[in-house]
PDB file of N, CA and C in Angstrom:
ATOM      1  N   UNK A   1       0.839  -1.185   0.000  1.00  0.00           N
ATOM      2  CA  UNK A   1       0.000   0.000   0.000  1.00  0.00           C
ATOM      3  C   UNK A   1       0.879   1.242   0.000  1.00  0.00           C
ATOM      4  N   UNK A   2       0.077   2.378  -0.466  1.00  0.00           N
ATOM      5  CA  UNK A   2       0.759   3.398  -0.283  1.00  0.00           C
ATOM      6  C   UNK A   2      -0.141   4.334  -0.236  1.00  0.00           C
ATOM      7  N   UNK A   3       0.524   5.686   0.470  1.00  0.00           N
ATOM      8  CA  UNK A   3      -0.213   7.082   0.823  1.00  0.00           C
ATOM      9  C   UNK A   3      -1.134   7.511  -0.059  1.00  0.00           C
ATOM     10  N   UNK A   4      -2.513   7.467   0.367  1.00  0.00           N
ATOM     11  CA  UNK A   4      -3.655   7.609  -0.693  1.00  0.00           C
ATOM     12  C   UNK A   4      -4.174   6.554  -0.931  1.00  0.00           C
ATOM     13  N   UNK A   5      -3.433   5.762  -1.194  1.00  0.00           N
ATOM     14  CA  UNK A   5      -4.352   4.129  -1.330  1.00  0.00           C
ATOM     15  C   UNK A   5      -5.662   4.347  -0.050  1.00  0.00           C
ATOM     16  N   UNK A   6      -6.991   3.823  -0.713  1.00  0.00           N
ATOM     17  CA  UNK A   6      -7.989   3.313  -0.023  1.00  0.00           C
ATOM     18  C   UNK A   6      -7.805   1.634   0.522  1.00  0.00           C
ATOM     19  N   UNK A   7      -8.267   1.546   1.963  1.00  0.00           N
ATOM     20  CA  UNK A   7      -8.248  -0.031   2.151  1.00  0.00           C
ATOM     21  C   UNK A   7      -9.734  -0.121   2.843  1.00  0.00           C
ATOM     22  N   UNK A   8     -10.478  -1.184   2.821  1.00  0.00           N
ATOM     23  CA  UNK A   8     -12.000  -0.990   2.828  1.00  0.00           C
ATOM     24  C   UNK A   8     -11.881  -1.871   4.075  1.00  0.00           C
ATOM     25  N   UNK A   9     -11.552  -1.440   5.312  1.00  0.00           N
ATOM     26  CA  UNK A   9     -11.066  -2.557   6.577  1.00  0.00           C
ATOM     27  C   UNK A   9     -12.533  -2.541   7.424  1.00  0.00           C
ATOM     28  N   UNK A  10     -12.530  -3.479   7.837  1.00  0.00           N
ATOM     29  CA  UNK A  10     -13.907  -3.289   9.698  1.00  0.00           C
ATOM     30  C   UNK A  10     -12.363  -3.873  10.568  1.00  0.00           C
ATOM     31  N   UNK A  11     -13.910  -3.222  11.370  1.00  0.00           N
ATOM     32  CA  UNK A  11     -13.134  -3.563  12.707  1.00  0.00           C
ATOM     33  C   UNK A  11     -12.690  -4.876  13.070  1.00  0.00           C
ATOM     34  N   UNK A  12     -11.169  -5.096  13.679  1.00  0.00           N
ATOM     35  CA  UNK A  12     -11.142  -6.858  13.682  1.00  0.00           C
ATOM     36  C   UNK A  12     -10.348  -6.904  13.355  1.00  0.00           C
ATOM     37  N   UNK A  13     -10.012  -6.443  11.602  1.00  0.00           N
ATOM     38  CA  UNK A  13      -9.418  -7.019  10.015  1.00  0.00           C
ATOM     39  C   UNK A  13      -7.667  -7.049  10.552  1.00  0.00           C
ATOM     40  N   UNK A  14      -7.604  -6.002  11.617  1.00  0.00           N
ATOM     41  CA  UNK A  14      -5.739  -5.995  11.594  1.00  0.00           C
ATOM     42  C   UNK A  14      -5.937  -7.312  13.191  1.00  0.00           C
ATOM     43  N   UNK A  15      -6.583  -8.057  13.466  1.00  0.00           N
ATOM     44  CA  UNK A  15      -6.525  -9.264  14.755  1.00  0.00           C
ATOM     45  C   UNK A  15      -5.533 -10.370  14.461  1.00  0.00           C
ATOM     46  N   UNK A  16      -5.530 -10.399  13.324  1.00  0.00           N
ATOM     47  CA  UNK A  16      -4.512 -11.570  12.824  1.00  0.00           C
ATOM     48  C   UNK A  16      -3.339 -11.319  13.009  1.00  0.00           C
ATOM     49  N   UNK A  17      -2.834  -9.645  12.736  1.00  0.00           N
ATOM     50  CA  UNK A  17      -1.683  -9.718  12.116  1.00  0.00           C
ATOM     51  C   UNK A  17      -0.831  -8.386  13.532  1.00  0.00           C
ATOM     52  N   UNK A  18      -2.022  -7.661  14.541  1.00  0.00           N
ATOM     53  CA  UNK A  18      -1.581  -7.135  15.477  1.00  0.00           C
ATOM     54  C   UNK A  18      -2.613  -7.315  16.576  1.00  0.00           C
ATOM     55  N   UNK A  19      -1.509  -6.848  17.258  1.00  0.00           N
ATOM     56  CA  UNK A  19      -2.409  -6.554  18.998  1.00  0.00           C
ATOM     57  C   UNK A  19      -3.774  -5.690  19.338  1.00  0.00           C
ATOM     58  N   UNK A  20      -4.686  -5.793  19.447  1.00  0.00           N
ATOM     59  CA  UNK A  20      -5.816  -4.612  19.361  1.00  0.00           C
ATOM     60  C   UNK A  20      -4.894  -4.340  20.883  1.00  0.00           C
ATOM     61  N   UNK A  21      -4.854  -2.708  21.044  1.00  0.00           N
ATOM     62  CA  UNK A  21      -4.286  -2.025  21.978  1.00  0.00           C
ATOM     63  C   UNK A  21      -5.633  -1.080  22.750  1.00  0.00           C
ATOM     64  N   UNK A  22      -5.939  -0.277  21.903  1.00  0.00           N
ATOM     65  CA  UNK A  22      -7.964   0.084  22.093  1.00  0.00           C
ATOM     66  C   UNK A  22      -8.206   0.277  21.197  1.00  0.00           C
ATOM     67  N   UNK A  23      -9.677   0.068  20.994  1.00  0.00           N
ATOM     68  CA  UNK A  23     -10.705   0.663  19.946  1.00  0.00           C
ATOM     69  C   UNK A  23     -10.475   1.805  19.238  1.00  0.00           C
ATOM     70  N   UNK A  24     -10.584   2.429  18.080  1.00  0.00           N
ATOM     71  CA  UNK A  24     -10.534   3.728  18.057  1.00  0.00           C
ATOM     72  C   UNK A  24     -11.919   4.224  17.879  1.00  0.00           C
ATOM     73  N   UNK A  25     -12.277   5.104  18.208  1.00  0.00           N
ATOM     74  CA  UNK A  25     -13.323   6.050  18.329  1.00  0.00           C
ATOM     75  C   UNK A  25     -14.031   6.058  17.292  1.00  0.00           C
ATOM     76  N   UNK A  26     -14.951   6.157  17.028  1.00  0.00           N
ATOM     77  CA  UNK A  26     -15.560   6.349  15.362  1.00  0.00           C
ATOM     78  C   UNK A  26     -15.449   7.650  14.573  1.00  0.00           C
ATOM     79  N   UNK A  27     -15.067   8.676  15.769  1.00  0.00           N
ATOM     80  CA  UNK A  27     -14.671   9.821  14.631  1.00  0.00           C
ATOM     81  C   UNK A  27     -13.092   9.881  14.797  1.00  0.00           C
ATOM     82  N   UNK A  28     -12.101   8.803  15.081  1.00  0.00           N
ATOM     83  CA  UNK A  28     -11.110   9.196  15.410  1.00  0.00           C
ATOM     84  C   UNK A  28     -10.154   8.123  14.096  1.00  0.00           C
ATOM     85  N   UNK A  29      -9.237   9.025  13.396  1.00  0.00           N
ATOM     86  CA  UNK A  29      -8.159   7.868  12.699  1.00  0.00           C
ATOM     87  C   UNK A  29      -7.632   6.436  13.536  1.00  0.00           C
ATOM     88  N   UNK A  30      -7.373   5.600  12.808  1.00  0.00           N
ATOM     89  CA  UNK A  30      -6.583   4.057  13.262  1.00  0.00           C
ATOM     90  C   UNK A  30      -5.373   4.376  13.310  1.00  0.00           C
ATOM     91  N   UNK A  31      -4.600   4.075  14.638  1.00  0.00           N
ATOM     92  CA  UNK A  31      -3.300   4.333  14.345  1.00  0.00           C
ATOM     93  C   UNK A  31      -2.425   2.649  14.525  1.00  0.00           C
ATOM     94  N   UNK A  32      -1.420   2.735  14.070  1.00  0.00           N
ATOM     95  CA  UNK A  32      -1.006   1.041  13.529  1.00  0.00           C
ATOM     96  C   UNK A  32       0.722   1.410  13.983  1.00  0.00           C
ATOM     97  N   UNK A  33       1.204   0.642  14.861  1.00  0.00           N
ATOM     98  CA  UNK A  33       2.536   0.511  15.269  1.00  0.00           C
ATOM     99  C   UNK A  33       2.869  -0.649  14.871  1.00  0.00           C
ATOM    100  N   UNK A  34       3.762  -0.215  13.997  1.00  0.00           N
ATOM    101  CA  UNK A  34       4.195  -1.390  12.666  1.00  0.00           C
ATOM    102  C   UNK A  34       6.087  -1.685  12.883  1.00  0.00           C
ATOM    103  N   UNK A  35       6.732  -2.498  13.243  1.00  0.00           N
ATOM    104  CA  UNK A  35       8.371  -2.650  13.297  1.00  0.00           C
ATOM    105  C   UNK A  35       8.175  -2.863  11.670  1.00  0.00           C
ATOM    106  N   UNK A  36       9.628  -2.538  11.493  1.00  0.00           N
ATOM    107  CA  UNK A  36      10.108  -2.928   9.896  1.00  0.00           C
ATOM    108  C   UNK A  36      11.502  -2.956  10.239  1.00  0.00           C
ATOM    109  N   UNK A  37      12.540  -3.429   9.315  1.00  0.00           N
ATOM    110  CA  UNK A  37      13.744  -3.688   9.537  1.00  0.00           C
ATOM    111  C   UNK A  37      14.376  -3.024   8.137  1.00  0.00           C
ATOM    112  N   UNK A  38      15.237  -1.795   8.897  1.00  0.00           N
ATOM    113  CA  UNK A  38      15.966  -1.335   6.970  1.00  0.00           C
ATOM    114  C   UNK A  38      16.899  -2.062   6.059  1.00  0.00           C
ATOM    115  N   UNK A  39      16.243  -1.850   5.064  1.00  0.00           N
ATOM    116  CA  UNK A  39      17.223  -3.077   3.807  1.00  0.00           C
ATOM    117  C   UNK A  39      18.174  -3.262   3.338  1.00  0.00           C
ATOM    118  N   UNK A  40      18.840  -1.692   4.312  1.00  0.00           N
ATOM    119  CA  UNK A  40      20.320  -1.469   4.230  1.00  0.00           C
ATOM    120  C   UNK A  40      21.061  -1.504   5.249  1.00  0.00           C
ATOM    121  N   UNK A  41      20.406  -1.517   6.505  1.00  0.00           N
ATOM    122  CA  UNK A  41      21.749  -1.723   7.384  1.00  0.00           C
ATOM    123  C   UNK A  41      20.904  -2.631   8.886  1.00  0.00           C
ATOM    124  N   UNK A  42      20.021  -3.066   8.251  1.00  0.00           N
ATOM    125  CA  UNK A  42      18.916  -4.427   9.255  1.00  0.00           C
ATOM    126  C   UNK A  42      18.591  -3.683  10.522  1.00  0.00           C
ATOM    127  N   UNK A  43      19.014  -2.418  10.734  1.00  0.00           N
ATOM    128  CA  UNK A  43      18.343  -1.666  11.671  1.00  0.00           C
ATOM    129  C   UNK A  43      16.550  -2.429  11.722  1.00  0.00           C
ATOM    130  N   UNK A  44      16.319  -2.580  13.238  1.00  0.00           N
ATOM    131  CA  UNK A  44      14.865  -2.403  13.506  1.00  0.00           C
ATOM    132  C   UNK A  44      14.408  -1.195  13.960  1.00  0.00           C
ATOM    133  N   UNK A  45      13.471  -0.875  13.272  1.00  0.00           N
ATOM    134  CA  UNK A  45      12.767   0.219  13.050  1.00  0.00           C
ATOM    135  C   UNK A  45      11.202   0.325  13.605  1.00  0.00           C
ATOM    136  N   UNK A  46      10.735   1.569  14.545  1.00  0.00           N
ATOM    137  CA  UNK A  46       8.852   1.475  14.716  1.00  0.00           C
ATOM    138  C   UNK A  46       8.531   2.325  13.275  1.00  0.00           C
ATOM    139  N   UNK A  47       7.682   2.436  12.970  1.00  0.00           N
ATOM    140  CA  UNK A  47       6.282   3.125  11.623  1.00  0.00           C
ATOM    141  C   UNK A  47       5.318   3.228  12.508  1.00  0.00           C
ATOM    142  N   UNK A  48       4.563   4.567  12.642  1.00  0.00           N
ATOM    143  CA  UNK A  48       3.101   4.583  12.971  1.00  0.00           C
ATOM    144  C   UNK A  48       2.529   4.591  11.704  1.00  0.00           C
ATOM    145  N   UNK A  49       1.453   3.663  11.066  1.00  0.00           N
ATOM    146  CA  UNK A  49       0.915   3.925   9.914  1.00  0.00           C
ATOM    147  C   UNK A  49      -0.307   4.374  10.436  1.00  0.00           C
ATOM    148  N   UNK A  50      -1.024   5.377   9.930  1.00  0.00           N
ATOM    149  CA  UNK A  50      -2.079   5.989   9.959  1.00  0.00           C
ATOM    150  C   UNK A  50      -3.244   6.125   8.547  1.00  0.00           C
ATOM    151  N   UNK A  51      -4.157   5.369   8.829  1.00  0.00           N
ATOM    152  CA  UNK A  51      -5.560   5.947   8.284  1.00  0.00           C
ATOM    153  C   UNK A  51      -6.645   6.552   9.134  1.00  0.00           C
ATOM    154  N   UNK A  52      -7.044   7.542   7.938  1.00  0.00           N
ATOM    155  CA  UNK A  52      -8.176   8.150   8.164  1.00  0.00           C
ATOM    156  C   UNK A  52      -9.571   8.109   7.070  1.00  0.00           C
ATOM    157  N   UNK A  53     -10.189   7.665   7.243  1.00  0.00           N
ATOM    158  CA  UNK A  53     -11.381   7.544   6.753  1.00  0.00           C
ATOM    159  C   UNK A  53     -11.237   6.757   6.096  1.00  0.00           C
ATOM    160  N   UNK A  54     -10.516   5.510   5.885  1.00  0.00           N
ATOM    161  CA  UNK A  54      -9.869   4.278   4.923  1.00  0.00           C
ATOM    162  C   UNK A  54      -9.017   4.647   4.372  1.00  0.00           C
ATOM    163  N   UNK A  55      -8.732   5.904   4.376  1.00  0.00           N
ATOM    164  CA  UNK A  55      -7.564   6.520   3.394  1.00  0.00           C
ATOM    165  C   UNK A  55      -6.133   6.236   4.149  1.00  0.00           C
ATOM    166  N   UNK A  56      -5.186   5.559   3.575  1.00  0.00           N
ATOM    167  CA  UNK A  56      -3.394   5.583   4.309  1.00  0.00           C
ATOM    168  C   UNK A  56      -3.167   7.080   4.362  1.00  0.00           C
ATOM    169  N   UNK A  57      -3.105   7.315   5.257  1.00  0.00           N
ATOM    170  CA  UNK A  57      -2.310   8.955   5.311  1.00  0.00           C
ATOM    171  C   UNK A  57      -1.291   9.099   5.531  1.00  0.00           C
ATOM    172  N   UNK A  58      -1.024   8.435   6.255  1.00  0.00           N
ATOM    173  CA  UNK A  58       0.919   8.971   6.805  1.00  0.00           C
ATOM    174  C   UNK A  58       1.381   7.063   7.293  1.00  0.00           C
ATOM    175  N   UNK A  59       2.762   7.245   6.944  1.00  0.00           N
ATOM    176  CA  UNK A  59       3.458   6.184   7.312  1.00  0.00           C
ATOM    177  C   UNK A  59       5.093   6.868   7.761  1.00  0.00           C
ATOM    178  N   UNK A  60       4.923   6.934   9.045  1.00  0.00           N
ATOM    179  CA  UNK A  60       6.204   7.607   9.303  1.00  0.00           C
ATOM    180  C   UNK A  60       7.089   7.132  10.597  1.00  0.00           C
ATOM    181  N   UNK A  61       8.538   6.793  10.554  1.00  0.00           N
ATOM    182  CA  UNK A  61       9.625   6.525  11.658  1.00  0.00           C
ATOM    183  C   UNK A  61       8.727   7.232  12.571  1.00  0.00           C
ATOM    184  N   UNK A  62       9.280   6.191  14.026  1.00  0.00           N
ATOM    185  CA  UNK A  62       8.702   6.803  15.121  1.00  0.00           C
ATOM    186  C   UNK A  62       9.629   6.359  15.823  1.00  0.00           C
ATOM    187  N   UNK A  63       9.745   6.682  17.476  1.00  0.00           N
ATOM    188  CA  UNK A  63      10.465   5.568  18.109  1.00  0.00           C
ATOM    189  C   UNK A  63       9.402   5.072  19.397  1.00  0.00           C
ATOM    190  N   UNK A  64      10.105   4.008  19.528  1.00  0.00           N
ATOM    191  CA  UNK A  64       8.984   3.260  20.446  1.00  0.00           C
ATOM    192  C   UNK A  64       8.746   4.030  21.669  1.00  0.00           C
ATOM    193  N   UNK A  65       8.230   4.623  21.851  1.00  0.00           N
ATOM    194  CA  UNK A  65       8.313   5.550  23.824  1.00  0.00           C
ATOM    195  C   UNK A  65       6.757   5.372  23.545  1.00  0.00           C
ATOM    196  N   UNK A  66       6.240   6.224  25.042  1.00  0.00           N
ATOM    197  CA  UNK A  66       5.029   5.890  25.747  1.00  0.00           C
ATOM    198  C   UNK A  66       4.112   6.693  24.651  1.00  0.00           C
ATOM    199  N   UNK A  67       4.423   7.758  23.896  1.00  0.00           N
ATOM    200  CA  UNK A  67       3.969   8.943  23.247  1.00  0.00           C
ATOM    201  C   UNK A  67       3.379   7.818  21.996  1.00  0.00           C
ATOM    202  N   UNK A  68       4.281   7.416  21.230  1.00  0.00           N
ATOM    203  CA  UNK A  68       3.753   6.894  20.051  1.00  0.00           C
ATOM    204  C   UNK A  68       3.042   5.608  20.411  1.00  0.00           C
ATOM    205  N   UNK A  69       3.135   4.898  21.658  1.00  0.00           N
ATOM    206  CA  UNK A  69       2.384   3.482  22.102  1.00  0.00           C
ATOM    207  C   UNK A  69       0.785   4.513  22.275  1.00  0.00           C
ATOM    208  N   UNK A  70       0.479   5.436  23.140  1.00  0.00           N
ATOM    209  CA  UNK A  70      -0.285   5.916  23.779  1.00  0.00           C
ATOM    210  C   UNK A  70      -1.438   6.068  22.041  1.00  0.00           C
ATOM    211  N   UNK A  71      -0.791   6.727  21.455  1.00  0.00           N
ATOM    212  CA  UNK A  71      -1.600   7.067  20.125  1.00  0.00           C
ATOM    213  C   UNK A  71      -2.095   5.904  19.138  1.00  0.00           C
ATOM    214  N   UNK A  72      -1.671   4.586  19.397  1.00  0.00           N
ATOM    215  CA  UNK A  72      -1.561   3.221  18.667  1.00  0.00           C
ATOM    216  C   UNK A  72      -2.665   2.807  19.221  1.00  0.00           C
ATOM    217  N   UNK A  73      -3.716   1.907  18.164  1.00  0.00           N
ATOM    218  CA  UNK A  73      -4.688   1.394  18.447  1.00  0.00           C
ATOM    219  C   UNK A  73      -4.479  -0.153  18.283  1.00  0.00           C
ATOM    220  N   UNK A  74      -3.401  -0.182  17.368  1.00  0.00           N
ATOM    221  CA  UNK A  74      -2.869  -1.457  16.781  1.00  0.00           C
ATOM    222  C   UNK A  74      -1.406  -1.580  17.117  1.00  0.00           C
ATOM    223  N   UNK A  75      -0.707  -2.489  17.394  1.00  0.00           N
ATOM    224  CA  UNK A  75       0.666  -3.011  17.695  1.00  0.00           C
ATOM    225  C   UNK A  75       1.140  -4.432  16.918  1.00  0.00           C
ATOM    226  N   UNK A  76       2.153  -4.680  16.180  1.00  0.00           N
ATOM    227  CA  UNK A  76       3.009  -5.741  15.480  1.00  0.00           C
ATOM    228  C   UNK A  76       2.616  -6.539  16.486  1.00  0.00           C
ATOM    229  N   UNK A  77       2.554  -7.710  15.842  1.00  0.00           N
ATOM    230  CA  UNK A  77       2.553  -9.042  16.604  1.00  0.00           C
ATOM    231  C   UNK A  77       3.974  -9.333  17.479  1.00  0.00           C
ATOM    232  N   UNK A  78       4.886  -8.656  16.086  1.00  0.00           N
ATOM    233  CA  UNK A  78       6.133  -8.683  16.652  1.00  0.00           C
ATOM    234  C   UNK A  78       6.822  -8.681  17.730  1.00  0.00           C
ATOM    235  N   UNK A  79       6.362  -7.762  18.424  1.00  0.00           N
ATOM    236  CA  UNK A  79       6.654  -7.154  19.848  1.00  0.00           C
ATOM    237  C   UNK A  79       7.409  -7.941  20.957  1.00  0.00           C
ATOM    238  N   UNK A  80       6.882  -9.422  20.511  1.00  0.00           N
ATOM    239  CA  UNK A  80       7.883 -10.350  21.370  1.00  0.00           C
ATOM    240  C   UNK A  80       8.873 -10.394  21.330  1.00  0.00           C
ATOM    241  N   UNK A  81       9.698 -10.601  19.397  1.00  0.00           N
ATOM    242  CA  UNK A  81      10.809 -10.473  19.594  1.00  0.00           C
ATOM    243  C   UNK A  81      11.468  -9.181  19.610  1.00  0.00           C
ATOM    244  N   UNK A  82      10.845  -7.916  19.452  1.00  0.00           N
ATOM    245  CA  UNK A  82      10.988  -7.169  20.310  1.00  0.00           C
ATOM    246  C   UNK A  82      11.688  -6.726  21.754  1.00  0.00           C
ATOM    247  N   UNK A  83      10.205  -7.046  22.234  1.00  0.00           N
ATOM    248  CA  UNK A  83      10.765  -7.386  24.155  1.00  0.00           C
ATOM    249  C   UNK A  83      12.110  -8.483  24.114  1.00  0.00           C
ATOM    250  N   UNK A  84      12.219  -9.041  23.449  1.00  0.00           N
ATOM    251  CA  UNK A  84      13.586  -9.637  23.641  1.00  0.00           C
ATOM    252  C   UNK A  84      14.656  -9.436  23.304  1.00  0.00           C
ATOM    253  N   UNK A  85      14.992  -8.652  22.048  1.00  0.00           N
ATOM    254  CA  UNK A  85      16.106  -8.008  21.452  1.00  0.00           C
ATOM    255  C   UNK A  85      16.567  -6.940  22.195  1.00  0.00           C
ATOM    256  N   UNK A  86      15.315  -6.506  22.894  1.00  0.00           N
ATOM    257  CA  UNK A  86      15.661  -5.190  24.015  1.00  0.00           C
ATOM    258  C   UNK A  86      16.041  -5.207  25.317  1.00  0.00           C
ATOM    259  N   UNK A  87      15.903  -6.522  25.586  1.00  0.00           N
ATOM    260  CA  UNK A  87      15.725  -7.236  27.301  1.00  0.00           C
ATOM    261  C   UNK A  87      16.984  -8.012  27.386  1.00  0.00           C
ATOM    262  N   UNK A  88      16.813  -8.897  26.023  1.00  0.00           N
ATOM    263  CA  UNK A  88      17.325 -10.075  26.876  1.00  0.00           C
ATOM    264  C   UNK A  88      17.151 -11.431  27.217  1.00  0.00           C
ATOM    265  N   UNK A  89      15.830 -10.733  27.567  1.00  0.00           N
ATOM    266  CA  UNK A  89      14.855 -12.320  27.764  1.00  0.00           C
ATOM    267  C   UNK A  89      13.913 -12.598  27.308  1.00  0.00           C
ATOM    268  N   UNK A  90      13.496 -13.693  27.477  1.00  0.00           N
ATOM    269  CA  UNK A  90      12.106 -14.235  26.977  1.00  0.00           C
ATOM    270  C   UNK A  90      11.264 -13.366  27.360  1.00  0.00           C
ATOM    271  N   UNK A  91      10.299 -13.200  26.522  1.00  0.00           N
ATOM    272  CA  UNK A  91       9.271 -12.502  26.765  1.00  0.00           C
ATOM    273  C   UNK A  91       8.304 -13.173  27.683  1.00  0.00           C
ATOM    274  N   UNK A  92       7.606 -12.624  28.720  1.00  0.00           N
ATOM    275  CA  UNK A  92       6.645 -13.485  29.740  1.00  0.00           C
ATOM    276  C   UNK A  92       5.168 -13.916  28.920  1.00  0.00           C
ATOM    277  N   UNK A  93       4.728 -14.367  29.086  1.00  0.00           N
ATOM    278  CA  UNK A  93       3.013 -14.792  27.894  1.00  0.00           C
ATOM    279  C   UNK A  93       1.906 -13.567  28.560  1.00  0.00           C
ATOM    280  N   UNK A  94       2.448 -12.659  28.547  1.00  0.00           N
ATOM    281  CA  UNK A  94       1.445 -11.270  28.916  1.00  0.00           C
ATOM    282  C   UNK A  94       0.501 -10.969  26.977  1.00  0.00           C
ATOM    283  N   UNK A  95      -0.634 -10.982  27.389  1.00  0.00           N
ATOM    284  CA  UNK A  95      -0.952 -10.211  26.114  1.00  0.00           C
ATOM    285  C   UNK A  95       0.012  -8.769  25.676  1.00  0.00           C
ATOM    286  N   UNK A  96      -0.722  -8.326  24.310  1.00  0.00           N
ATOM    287  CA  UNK A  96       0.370  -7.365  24.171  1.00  0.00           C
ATOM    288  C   UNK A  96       0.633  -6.156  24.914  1.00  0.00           C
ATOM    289  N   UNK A  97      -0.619  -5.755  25.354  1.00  0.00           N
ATOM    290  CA  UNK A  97      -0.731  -4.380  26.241  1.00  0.00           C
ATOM    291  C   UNK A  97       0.428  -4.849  27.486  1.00  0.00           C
ATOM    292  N   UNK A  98      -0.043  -5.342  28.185  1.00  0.00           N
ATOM    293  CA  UNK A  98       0.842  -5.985  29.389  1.00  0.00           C
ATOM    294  C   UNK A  98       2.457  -6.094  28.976  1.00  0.00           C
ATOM    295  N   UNK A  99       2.398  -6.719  27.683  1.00  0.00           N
ATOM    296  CA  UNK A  99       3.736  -6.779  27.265  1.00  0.00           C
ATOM    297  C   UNK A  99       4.606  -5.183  27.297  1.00  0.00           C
ATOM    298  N   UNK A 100       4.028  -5.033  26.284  1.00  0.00           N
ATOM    299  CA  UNK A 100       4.209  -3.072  25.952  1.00  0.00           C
ATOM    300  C   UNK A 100       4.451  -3.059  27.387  1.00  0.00           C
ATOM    301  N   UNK A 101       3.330  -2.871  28.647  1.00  0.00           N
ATOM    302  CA  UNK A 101       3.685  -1.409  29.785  1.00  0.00           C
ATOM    303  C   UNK A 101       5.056  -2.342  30.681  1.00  0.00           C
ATOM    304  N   UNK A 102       5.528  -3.664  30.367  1.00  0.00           N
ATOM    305  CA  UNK A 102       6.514  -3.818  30.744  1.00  0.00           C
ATOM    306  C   UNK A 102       7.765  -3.426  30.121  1.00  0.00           C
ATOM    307  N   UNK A 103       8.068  -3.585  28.998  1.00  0.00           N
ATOM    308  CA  UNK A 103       9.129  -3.305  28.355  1.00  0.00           C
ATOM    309  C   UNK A 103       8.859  -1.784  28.297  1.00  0.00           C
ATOM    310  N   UNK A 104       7.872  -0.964  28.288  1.00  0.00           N
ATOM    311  CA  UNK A 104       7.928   0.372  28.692  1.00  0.00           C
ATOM    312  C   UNK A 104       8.756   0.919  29.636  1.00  0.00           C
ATOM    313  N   UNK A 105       8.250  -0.008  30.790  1.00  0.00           N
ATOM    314  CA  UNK A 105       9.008   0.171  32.260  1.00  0.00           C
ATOM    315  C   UNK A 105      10.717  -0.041  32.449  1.00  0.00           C
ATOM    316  N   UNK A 106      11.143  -0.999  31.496  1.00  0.00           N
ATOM    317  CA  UNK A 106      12.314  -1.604  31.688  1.00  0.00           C
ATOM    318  C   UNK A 106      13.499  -0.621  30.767  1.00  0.00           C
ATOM    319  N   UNK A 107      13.101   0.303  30.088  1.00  0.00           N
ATOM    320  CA  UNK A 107      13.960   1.188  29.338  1.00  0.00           C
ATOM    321  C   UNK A 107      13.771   2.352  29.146  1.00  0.00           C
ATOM    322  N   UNK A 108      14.708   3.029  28.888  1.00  0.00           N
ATOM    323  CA  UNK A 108      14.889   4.201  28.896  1.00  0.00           C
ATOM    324  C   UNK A 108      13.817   4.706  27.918  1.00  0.00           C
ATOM    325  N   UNK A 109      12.532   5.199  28.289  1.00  0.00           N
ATOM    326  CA  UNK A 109      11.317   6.030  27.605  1.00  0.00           C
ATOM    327  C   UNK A 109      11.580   5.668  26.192  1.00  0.00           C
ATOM    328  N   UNK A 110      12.735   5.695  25.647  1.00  0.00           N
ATOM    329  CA  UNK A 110      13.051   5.469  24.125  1.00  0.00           C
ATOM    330  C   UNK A 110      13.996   4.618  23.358  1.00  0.00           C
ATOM    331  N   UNK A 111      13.598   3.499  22.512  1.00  0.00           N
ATOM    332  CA  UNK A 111      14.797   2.516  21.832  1.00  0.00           C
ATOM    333  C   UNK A 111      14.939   3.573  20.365  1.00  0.00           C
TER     334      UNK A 111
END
């Protein structure tokens, strides 16, 4: 997809592939905390992707802190290996929210 692309989603449609974090509002955009890894130097990377009204609007670097979790309605499945690339350890079997406000807790506000 790309900026401008329409996607014709309900509610649910991202359950497979992320964490529902909350609902979003019905007059409020979806916001989507997406990892990606760059193709040039395997850096892991956050994306908030954002639609509004089905429309992709913005897909932009973020870094993981409480600011860009707080605005996310959606979170990568990823997140486990995540919490572990950042930790150390195994990740505990917390759903994702739980997951998130731990590895929140355990680092410095920002990876």
């Amino acid at each position: 997809m790309r900026v401008g692309d329409r996607r014709d989603f309900r509610d649910g449609d991202f359950g497979e592939t992320f964490h529902l974090l909350r609902e979003p509002a019905s007059n409020e955009s979806t916001h989507i905390l997406h990892d990606w890894v760059c193709p040039c130097c395997g850096q892991s990377n956050w994306a908030e992707v954002i639609f509004v009204n089905g429309v992709l609007e913005t897909i932009a670097v973020v870094p993981f802190n409480r600011e860009s979790v707080a605005r996310a309605h959606y979170l990568s499945e990823r997140i486990y290996e995540y919490y572990e690339s950042v930790t150390g350890e195994r990740p505990p079997t917390y759903d994702g929210l739980q997951l998130v406000e731990r590895l929140l807790g355990t680092m410095d506000d920002e990876i």
